[in-house]
Protein backbone atom coordinates (compact mmCIF):
# COMPACT_ATOMS: atom_id res chain seq x y z
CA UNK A 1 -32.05 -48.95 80.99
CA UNK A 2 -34.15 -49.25 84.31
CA UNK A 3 -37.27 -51.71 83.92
CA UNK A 4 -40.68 -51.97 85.53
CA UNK A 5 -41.53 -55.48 84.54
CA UNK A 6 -45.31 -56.27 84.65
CA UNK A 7 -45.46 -60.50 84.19
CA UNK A 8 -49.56 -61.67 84.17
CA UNK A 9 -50.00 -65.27 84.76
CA UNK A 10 -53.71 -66.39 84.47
CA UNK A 11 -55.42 -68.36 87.93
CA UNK A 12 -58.70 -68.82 86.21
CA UNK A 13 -61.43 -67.68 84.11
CA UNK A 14 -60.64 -64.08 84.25
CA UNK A 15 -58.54 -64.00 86.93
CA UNK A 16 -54.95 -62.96 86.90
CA UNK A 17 -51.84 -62.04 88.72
CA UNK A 18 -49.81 -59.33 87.73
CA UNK A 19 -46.11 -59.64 89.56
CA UNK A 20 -44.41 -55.97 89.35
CA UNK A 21 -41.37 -56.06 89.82
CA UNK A 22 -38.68 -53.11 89.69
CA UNK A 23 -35.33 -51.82 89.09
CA UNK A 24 -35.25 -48.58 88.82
CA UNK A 25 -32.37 -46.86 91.24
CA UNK A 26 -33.15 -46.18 94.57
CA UNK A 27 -36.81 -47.95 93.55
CA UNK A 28 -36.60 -51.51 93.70
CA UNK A 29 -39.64 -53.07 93.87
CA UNK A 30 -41.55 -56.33 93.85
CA UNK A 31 -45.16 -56.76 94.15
CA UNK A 32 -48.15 -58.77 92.83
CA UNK A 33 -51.62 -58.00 92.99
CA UNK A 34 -54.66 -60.63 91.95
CA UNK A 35 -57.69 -59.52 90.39
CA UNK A 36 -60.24 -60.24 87.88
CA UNK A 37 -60.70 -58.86 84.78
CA UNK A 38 -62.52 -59.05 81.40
CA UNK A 39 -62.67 -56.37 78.62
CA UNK A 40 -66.22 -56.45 77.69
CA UNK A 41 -67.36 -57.59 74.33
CA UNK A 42 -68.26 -53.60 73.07
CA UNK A 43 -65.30 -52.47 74.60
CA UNK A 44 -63.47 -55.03 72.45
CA UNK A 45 -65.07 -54.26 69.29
CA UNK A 46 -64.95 -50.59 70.24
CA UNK A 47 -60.42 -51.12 69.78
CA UNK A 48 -61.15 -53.18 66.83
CA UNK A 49 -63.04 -50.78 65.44
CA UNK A 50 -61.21 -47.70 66.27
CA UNK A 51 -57.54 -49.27 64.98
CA UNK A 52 -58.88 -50.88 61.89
CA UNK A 53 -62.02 -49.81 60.53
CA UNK A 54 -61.81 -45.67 61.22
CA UNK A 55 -58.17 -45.96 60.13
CA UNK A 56 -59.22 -47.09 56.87
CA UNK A 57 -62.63 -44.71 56.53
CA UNK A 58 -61.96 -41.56 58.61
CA UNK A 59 -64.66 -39.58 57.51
CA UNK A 60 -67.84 -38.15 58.51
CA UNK A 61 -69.30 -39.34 60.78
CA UNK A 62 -66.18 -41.31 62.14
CA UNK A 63 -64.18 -38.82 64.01
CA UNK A 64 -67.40 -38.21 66.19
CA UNK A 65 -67.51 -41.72 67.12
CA UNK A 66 -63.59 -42.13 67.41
CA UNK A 67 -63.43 -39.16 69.99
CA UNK A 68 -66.16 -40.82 71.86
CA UNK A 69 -64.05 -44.30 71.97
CA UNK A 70 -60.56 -42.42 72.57
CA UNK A 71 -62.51 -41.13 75.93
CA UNK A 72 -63.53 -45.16 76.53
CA UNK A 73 -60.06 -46.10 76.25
CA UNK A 74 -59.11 -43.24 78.21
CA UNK A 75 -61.05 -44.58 80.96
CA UNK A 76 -60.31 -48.54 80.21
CA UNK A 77 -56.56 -47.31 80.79
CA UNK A 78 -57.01 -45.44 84.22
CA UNK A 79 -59.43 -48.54 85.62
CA UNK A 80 -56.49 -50.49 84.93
CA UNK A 81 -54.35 -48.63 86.37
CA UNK A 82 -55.46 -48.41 89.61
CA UNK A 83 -56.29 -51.82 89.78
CA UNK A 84 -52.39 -52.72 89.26
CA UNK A 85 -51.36 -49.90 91.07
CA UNK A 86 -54.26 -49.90 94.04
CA UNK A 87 -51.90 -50.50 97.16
CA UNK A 88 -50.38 -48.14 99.06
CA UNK A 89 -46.58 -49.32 98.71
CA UNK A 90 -47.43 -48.96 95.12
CA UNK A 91 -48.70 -45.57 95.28
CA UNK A 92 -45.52 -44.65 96.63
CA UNK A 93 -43.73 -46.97 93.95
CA UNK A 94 -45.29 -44.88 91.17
CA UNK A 95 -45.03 -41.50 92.86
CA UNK A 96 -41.68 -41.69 93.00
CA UNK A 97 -41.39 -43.11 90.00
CA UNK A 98 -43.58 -41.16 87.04
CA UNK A 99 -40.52 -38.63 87.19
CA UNK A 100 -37.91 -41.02 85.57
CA UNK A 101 -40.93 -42.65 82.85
CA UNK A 102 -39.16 -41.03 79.75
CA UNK A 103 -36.12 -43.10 80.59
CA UNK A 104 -38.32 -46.44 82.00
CA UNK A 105 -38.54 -49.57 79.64
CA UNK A 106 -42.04 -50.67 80.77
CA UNK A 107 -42.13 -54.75 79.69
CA UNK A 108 -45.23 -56.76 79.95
CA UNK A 109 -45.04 -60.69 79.78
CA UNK A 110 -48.21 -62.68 78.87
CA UNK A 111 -48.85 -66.13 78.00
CA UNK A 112 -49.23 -66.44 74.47
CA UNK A 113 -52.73 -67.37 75.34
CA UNK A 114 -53.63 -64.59 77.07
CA UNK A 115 -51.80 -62.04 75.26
CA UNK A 116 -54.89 -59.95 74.09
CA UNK A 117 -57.16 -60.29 77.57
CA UNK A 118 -55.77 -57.54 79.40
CA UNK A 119 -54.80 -54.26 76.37
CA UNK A 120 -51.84 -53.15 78.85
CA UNK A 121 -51.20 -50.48 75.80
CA UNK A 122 -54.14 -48.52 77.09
CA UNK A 123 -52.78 -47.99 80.93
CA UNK A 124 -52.76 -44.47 82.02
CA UNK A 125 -51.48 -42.69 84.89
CA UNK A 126 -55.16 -41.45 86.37
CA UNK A 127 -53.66 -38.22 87.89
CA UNK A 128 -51.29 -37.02 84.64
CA UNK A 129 -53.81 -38.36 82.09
CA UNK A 130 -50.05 -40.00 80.68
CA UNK A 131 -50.26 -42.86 78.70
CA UNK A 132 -47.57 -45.39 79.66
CA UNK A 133 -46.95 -47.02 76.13
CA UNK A 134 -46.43 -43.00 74.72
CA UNK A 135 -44.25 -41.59 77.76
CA UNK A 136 -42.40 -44.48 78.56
CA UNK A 137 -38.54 -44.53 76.79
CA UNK A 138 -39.60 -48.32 75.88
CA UNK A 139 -42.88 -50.45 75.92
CA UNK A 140 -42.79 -53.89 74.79
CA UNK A 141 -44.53 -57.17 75.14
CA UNK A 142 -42.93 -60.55 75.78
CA UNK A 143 -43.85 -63.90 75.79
CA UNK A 144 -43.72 -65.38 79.64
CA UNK A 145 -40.63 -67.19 80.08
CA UNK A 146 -39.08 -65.62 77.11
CA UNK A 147 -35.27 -65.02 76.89
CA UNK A 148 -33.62 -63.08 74.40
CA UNK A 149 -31.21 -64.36 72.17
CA UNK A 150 -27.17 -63.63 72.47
CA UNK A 151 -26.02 -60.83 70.24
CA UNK A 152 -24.56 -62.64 67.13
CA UNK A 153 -20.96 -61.81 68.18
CA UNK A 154 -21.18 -64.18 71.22
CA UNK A 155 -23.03 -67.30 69.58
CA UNK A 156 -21.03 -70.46 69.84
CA UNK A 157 -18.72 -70.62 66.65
CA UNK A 158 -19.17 -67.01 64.95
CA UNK A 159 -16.39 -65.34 64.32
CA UNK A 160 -16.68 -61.26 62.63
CA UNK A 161 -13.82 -62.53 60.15
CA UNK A 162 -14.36 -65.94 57.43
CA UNK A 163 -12.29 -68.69 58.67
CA UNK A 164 -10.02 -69.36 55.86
CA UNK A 165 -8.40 -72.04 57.56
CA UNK A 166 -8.58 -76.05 57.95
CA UNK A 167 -11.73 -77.19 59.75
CA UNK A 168 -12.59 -80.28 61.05
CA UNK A 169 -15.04 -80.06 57.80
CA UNK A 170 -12.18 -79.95 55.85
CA UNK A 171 -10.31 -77.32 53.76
CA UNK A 172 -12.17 -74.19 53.12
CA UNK A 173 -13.02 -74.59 49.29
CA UNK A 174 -11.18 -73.03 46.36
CA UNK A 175 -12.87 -70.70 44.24
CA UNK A 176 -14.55 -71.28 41.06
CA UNK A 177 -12.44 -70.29 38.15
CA UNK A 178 -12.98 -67.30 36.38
CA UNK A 179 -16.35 -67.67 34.40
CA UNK A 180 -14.87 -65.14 31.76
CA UNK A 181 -13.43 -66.15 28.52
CA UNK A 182 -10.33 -64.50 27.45
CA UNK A 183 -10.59 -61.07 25.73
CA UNK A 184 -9.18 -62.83 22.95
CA UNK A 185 -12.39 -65.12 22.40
CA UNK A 186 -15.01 -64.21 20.06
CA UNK A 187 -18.82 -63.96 21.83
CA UNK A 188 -20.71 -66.87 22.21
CA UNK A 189 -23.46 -66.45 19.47
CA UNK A 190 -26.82 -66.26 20.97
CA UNK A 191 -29.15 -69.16 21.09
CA UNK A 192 -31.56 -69.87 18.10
CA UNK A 193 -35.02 -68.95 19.70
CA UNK A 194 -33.38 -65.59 20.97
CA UNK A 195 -32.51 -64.25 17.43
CA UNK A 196 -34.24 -61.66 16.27
């Protein structure tokens, strides 16, 4: 599945680096663009609010006030956006490339630190109204520097069938014997504080 890869490193107090990178066919990219940002404190509470408390109590007069925050993070998700997506190579990038988004896994690597100072679930396509996370085929969050695991199958020493053979642990062990008693035996009688 073709990626767009957006990897944020911080460079100060509210400053960041995205690196977008690209390989979509035909639409290779790389790019990085510095800027700062901070999510202000009642646009913060505003997404704590609206994904915690009104999911819990949507009732008069919440869905007012949610409406008025999904237009917020409407607007939080363009801004960002076209801060990311500002230069001219990558207004071509993304012209080109909004067509193949349903089959696009969009990947975003933080710092673990940083993970929550830029809410790339809320970016938006300014000119479709498209939100990435939703249209996107996948969107998923990584830790910087991250590297997935190897399927179980290729893991040093697993095998899809039990080694019944020697090991250098030694010979596999033998099975218990058979906890039944013959059909022959009478039942055990049952212990004295279970009689009735």
């Amino acid at each position: 599945m073709p990626t767009l890869a957006l990897h944020q490193s911080e460079l100060g107090p509210d400053r960041y680096r995205v690196a977008v990178s690209s390989d979509l066919p035909g639409l290779t990219l790389t790019h990085s663009v510095d800027f700062d940002y901070r999510l202000a404190p009642a646009d913060q509470e505003a997404i704590r609010w609206y994904l915690e408390d009104y999911l819990k109590n949507p009732f008069d007069p919440n869905p007012k006030i949610a409406a008025r925050t999904e237009e917020r993070l409407a607007e939080i998700g363009r801004e960002l956006f076209e801060t990311v997506f500002a230069s001219r190579e990558m207004d071509r990038f993304w012209t080109r490339a909004m067509d193949q988004l349903d089959t696009l896994r969009v990947e975003i690597a933080t710092s673990v630190a940083a993970a929550t100072a830029i809410p790339w679930e809320l970016l938006r396509d300014p000119q479709t109204g498209a939100p990435l996370a939703i249209r996107a085929a996948e969107f998923v969050r990584n830790r910087r520097g991250y590297k997935p695991l190897p399927p179980p199958s290729a893991a040093i020493g697993a095998s899809r069938e039990p080694d019944t053979g020697p090991s250098r642990f030694g010979p596999p062990p033998t099975p218990p014997p058979a906890a039944r008693p013959p059909a022959s035996a009478p039942a055990p009688a049952p212990p004295p504080w279970c009689r009735w």
